[in-house]
C-alpha atoms as a PDB file:
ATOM      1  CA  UNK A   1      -9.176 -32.018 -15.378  1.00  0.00           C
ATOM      2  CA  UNK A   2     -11.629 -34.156 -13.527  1.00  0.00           C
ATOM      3  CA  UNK A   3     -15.097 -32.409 -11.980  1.00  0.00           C
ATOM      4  CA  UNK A   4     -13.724 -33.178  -8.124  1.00  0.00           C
ATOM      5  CA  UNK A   5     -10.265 -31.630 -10.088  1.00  0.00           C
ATOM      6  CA  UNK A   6     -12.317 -28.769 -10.679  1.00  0.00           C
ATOM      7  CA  UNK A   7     -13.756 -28.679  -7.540  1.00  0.00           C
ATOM      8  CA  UNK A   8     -10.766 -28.726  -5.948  1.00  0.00           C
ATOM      9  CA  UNK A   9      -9.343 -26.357  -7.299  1.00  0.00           C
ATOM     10  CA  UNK A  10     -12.290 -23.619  -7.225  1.00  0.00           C
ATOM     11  CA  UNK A  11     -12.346 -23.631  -3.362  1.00  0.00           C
ATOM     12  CA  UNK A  12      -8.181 -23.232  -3.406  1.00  0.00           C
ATOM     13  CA  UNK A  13      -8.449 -20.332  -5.682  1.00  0.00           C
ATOM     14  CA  UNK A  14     -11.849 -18.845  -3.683  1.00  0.00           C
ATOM     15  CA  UNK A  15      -9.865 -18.897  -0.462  1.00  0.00           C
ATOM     16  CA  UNK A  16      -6.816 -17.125  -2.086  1.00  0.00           C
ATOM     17  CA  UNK A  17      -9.127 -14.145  -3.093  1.00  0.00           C
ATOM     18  CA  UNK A  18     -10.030 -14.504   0.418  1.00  0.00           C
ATOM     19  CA  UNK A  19      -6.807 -14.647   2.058  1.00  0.00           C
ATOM     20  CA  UNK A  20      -5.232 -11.628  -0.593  1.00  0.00           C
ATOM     21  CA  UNK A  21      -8.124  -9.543  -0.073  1.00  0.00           C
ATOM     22  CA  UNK A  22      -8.233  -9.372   3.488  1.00  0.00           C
ATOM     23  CA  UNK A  23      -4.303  -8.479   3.556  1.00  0.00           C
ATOM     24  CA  UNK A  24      -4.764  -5.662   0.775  1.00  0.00           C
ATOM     25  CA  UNK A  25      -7.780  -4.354   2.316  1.00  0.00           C
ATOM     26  CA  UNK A  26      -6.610  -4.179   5.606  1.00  0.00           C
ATOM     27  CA  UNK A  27      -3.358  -2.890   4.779  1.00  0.00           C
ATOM     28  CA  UNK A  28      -5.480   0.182   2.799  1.00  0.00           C
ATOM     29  CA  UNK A  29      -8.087   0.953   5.523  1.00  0.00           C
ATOM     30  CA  UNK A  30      -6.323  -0.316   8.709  1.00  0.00           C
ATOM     31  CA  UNK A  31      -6.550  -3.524  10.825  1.00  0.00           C
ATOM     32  CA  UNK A  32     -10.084  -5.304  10.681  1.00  0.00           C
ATOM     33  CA  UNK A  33     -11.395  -2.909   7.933  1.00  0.00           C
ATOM     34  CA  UNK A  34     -12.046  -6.327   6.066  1.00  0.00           C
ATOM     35  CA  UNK A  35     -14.040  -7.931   8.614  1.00  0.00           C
ATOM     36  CA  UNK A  36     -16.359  -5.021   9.547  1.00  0.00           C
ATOM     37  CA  UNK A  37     -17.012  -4.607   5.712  1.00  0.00           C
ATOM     38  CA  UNK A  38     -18.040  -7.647   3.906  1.00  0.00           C
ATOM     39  CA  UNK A  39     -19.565  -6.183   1.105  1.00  0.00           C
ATOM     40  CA  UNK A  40     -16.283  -4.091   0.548  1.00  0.00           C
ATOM     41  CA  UNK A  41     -14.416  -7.958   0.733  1.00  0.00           C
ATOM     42  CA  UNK A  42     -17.387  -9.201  -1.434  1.00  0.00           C
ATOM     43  CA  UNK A  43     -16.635  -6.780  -4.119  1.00  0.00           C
ATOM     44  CA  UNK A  44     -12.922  -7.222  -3.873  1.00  0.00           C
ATOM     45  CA  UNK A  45     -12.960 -10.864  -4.381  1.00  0.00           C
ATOM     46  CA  UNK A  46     -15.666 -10.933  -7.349  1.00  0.00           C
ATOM     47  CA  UNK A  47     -13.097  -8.151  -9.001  1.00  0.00           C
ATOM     48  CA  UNK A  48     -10.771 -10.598  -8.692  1.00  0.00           C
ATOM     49  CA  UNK A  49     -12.372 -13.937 -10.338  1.00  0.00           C
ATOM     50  CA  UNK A  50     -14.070 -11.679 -13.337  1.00  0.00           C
ATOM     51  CA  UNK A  51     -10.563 -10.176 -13.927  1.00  0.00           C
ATOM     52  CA  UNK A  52      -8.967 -13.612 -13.776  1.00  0.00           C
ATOM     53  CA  UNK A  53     -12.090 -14.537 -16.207  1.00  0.00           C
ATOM     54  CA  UNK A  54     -11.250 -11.822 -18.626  1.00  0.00           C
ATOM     55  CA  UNK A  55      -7.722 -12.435 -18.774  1.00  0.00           C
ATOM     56  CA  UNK A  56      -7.960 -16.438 -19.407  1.00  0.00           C
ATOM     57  CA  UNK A  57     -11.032 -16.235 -21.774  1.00  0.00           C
ATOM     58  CA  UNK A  58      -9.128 -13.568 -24.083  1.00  0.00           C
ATOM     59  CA  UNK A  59      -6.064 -15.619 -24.508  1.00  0.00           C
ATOM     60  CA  UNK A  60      -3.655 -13.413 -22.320  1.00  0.00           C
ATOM     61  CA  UNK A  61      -3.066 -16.409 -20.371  1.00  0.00           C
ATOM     62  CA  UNK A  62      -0.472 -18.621 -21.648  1.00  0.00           C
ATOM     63  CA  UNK A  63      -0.885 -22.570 -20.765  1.00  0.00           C
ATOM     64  CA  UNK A  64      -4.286 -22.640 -20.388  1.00  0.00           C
ATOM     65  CA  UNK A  65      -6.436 -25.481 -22.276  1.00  0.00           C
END
């Protein structure tokens, strides 16, 4: 994978989190819950990417490398 590769692919997966989080949190807490608490979507998204970083640097993922 090339750096712009990299790149590339860093802002797809950041605006997943994004995208995910604001459905699950807003489906929780209600319509615009999300938006009125960014640290709450802050928090939700950083779970996400150190979860995904746990996963792939123990080996559970299959297919990476």
């Amino acid at each position: 994978m090339t750096g712009e590769q990299a790149m590339k692919q860093a802002t797809e997966t950041a605006h997943y989190y994004l995208v995910s989080a604001v459905r699950m949190i807003d489906c929780e807490f209600g319509e615009g819950y999300a938006k009125n608490n960014p640290a709450v979507l802050a928090a939700f998204i950083q779970v996400c990417a150190q979860d995904y970083h746990t996963a792939a640097s123990s080996g559970v993922i299959s297919g990476l490398g």
